[in-house]
C-alpha atoms as a PDB file:
ATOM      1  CA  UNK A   1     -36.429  70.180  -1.687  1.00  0.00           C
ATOM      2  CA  UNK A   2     -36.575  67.429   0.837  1.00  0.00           C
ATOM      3  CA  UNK A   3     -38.296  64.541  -0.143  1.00  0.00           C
ATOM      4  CA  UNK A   4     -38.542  61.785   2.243  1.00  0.00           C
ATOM      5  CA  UNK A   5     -39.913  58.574   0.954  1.00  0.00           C
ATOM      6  CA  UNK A   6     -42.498  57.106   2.889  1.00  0.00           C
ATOM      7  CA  UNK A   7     -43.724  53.663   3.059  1.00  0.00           C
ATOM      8  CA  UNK A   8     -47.646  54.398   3.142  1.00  0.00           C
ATOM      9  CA  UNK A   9     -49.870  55.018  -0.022  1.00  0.00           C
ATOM     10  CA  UNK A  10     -50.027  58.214  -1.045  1.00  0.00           C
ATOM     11  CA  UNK A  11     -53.825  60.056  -1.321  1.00  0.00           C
ATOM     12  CA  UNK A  12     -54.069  61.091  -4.706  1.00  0.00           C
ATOM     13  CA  UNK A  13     -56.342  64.016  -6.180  1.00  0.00           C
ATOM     14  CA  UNK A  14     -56.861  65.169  -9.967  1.00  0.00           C
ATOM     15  CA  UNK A  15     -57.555  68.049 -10.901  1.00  0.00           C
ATOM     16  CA  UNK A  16     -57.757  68.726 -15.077  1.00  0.00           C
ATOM     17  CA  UNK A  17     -57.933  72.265 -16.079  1.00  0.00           C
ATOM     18  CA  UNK A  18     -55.956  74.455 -13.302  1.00  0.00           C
ATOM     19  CA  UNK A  19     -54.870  76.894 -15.377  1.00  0.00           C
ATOM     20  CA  UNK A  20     -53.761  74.454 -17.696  1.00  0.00           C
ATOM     21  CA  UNK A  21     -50.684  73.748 -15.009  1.00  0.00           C
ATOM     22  CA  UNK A  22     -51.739  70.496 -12.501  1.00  0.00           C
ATOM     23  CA  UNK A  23     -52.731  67.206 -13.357  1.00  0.00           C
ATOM     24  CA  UNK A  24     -52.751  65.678  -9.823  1.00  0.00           C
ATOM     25  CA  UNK A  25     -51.857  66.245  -6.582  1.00  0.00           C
ATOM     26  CA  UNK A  26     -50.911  63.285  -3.934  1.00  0.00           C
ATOM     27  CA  UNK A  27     -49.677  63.131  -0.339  1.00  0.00           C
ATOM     28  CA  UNK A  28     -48.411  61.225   2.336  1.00  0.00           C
ATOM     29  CA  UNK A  29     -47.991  61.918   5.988  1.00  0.00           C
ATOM     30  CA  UNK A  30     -43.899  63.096   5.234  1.00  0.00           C
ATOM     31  CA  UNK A  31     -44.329  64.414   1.704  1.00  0.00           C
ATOM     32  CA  UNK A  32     -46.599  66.324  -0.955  1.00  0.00           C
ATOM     33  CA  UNK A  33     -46.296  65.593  -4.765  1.00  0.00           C
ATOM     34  CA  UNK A  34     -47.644  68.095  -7.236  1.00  0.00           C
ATOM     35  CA  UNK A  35     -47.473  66.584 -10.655  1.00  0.00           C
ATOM     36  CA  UNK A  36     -47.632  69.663 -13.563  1.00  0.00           C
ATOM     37  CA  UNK A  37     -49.094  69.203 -16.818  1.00  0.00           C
ATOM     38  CA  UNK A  38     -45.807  69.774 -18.675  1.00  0.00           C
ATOM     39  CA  UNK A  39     -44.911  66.134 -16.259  1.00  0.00           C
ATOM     40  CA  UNK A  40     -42.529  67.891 -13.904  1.00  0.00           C
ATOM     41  CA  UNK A  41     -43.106  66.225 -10.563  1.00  0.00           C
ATOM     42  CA  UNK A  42     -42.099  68.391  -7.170  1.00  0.00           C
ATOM     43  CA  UNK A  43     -42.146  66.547  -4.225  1.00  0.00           C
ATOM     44  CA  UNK A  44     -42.027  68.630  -1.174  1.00  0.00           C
ATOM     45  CA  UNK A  45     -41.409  68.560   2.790  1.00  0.00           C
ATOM     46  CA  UNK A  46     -44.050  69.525   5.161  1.00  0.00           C
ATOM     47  CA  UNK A  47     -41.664  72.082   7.294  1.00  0.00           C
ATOM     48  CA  UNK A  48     -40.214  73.603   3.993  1.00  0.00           C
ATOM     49  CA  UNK A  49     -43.913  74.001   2.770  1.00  0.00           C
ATOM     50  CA  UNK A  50     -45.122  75.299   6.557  1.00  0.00           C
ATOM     51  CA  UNK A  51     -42.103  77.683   6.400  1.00  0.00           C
ATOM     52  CA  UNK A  52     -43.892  79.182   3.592  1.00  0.00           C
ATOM     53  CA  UNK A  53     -47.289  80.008   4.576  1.00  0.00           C
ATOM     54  CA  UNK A  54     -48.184  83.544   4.054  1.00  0.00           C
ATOM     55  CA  UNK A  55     -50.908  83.831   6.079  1.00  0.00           C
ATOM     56  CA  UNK A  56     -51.895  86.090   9.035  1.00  0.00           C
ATOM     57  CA  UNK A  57     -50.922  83.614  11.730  1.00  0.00           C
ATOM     58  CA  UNK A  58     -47.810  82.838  10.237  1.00  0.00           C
ATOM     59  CA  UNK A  59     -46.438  86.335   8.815  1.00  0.00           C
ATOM     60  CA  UNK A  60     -47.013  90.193   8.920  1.00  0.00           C
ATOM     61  CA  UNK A  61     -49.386  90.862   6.403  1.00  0.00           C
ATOM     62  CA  UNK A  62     -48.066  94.182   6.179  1.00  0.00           C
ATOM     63  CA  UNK A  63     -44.172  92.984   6.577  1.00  0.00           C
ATOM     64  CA  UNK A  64     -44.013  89.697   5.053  1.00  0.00           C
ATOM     65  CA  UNK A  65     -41.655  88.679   8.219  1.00  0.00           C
ATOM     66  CA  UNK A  66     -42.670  85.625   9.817  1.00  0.00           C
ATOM     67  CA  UNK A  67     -43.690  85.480  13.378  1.00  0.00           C
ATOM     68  CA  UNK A  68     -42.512  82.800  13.963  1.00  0.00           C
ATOM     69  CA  UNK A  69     -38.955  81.404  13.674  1.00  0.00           C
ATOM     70  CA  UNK A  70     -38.818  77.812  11.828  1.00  0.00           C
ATOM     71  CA  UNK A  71     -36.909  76.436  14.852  1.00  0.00           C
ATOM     72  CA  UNK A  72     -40.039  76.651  16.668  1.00  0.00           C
ATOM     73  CA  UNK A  73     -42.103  74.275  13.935  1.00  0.00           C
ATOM     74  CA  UNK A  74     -42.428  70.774  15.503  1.00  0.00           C
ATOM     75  CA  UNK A  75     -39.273  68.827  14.656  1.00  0.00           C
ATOM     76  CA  UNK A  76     -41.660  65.769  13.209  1.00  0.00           C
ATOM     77  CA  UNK A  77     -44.511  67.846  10.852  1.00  0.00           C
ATOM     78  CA  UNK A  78     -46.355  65.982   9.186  1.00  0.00           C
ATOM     79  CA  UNK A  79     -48.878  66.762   6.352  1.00  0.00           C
ATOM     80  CA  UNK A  80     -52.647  65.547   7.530  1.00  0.00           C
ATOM     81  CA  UNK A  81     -54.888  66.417   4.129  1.00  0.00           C
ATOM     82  CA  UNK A  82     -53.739  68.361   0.906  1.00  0.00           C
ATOM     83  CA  UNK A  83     -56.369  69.689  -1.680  1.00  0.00           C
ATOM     84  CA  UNK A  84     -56.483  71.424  -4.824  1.00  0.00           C
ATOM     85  CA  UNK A  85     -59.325  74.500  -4.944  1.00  0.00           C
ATOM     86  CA  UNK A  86     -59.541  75.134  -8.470  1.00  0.00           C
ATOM     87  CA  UNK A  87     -61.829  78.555  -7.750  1.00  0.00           C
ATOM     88  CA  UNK A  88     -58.398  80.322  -6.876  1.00  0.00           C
ATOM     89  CA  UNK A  89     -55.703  78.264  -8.576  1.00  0.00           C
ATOM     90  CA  UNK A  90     -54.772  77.288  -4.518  1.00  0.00           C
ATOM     91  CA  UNK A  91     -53.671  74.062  -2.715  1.00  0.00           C
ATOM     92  CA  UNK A  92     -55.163  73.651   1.187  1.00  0.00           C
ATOM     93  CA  UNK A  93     -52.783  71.831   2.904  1.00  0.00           C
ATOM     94  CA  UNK A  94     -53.137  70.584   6.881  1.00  0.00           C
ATOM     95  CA  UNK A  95     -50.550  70.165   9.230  1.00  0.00           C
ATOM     96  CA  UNK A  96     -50.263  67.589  12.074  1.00  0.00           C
ATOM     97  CA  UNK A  97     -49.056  70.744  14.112  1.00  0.00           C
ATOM     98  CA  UNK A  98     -53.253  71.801  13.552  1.00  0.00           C
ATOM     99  CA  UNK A  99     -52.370  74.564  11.151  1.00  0.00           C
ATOM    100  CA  UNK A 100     -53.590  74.703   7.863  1.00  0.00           C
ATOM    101  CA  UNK A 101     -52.497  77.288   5.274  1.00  0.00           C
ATOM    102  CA  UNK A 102     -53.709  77.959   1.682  1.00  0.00           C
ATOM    103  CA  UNK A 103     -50.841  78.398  -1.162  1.00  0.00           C
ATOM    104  CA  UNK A 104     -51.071  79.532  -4.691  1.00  0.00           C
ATOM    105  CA  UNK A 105     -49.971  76.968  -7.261  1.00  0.00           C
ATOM    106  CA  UNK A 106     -48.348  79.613  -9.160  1.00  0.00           C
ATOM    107  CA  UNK A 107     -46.203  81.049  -6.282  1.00  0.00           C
ATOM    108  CA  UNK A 108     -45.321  77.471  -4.950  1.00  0.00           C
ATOM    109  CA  UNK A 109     -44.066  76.725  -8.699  1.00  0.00           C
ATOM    110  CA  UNK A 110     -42.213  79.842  -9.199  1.00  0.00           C
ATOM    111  CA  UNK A 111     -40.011  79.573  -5.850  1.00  0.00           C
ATOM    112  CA  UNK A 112     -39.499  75.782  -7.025  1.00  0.00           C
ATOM    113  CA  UNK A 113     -38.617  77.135 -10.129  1.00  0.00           C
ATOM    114  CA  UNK A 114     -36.421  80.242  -8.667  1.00  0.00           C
ATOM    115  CA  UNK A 115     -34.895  78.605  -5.314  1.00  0.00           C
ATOM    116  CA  UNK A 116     -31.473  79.010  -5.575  1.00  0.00           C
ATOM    117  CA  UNK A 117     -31.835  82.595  -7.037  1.00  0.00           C
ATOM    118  CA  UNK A 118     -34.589  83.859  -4.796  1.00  0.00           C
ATOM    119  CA  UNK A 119     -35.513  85.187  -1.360  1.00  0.00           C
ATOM    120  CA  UNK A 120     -38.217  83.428   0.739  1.00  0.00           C
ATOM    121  CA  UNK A 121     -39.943  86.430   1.349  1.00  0.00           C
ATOM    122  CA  UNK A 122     -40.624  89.807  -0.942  1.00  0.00           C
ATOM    123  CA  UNK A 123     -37.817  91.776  -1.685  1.00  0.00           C
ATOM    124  CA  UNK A 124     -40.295  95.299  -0.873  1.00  0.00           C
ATOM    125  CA  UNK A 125     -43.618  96.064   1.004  1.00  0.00           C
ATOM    126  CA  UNK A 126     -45.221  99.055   0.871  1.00  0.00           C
ATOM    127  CA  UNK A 127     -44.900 100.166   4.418  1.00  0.00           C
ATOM    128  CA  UNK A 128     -44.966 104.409   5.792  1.00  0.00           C
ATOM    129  CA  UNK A 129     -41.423 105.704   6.088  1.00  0.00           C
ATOM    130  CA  UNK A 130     -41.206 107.652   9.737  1.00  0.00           C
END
């Protein structure tokens, strides 16, 4: 999953009580750590986590498809702030590219869990057959 070290202190953020599935979340401008409580640690790349985004600027809401292709992410993303908001179980992460996209923590962890086994996006949508 990418993990480039980087030389600069990581921010870090705690959050006790997600669920019952984060202790902390930290980043740096070239990687994001989530640390679960069970003390798995993921640490992920900013253009594997923009790849994901699943929202309306990034994907077909009906679809799933992206609209964009991930060749035309900036080669050098970088992660600019990453946040836990406990209200939804969610992580708000900004990009250096100006986008900023909200993931769930139990998606993220499940395609962690699932990624050699797994699509990127949903197998079905529920769209009108002609």
């Amino acid at each position: 999953l990418g993990l480039h070290l980087c030389e600069s202190t990581p921010r870090r953020a705690q959050c006790r009580g997600l669920s019952g599935e984060v202790s902390s979340v930290s980043h740096a401008h070239d990687r994001l750590q989530i640390t679960w409580e069970d003390g798995v640690a993921n640490h992920l790349n900013p253009t594997w986590l923009r790849e994901r985004c699943q929202s309306e600027t990034t994907v077909d809401l009906e679809t799933r498809q992206p609209k964009l292709n991930p060749h035309d992410l900036p080669q050098k993303l970088f992660l600019e702030e990453a946040s836990l908001v406990p209200e939804c179980g969610g992580l708000k992460v900004a990009f250096s590219d100006g986008h900023v996209s909200q993931f769930s923590l139990g998606q993220l962890r499940s395609e962690i869990l699932h990624f050699n086994e797994s699509p990127i996006q949903v197998p079905e949508y529920n769209k009108l057959k002609p």
